[in-house]
Protein backbone atom coordinates (compact mmCIF):
# COMPACT_ATOMS: atom_id res chain seq x y z
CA UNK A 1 -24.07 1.96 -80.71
CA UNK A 2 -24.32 4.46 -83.55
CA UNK A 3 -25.19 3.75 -87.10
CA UNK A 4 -23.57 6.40 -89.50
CA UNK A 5 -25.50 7.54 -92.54
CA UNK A 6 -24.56 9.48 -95.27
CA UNK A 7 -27.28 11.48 -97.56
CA UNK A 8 -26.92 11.55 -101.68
CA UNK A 9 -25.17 14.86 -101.40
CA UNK A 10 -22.54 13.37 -98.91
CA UNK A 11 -23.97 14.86 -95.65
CA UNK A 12 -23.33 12.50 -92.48
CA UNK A 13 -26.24 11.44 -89.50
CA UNK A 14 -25.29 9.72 -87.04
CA UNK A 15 -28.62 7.30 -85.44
CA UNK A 16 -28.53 6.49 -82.34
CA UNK A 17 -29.51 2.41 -82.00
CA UNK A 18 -29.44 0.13 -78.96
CA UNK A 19 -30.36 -3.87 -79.64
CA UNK A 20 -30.36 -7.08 -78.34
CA UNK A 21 -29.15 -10.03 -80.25
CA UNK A 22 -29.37 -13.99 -79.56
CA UNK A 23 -28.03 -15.47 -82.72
CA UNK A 24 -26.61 -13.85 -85.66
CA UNK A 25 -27.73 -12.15 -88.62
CA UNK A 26 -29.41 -9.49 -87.38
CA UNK A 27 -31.91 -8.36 -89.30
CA UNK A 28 -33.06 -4.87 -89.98
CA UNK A 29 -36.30 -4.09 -90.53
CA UNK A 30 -35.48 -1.59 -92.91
CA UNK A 31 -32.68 -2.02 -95.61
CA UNK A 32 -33.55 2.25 -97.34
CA UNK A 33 -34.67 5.22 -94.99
CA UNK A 34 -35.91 8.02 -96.32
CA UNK A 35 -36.35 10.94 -94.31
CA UNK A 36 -38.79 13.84 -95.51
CA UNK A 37 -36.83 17.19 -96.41
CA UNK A 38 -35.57 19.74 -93.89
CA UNK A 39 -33.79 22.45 -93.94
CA UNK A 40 -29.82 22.67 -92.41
CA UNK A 41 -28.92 22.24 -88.77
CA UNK A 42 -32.74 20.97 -88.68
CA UNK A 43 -33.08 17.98 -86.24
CA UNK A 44 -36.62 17.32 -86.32
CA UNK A 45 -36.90 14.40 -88.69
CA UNK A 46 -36.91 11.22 -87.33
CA UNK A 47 -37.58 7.46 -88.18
CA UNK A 48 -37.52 4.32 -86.28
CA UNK A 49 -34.90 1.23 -87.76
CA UNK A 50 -35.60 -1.84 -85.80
CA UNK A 51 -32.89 -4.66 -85.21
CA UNK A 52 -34.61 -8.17 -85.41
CA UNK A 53 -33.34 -11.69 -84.26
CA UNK A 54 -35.83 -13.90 -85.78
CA UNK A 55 -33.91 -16.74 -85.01
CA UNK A 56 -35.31 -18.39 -81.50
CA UNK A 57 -34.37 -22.01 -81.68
CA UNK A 58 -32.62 -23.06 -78.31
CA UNK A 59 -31.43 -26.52 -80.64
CA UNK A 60 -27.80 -27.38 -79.69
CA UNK A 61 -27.00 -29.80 -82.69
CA UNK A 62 -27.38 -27.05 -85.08
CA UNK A 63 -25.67 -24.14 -83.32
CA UNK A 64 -23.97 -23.11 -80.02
CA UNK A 65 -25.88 -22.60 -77.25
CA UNK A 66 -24.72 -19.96 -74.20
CA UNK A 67 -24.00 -21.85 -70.79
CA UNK A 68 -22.66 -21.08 -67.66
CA UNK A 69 -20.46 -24.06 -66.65
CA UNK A 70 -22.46 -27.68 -67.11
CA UNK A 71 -25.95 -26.31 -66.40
CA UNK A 72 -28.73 -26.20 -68.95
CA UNK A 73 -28.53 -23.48 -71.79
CA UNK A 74 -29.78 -19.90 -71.17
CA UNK A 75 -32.60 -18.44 -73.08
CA UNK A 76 -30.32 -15.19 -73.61
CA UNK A 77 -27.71 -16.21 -76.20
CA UNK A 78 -24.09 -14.52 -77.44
CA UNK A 79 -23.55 -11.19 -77.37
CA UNK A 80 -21.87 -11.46 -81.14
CA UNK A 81 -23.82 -9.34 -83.73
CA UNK A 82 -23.64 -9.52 -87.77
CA UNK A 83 -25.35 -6.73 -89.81
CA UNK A 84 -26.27 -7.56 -93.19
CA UNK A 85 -26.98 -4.72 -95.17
């Protein structure tokens, strides 16, 4: 997926972002990136935003838990994602 930035004089990035999520919210690790000045049409900055899922908890009385059919729950959870920002 793409995340879609816009600078303070209205220019857009687009950042390019793959992630795997168990349990929502997401976290970033990141909430403000600041890239160092360049000049137009420059594509040589770069910075790394990481998507975290700190949540690990495989406990079924306090959230779902993925299954196929009646077997025991899978370690890789929903694919549903929730960015707070």
């Amino acid at each position: 997926f793409e995340l879609v930035c816009k600078s303070e004089i209205n220019r857009c990035f687009k950042l390019a972002c793959r992630a795997v999520g168990v349990h929502p919210p997401l976290e970033l690790s990141h909430y403000q990136v600041k890239f160092v000045a360049t000049s137009l049409s420059d594509t040589s900055a770069a910075a790394t935003l990481y998507v975290i899922n700190s949540h690990v908890s495989m406990n079924s009385l306090t959230h779902s838990v993925p299954r196929i059919g009646s077997e025991d729950a899978s370690p890789v959870g929903p694919t549903s994602f929730e960015f707070l920002l």
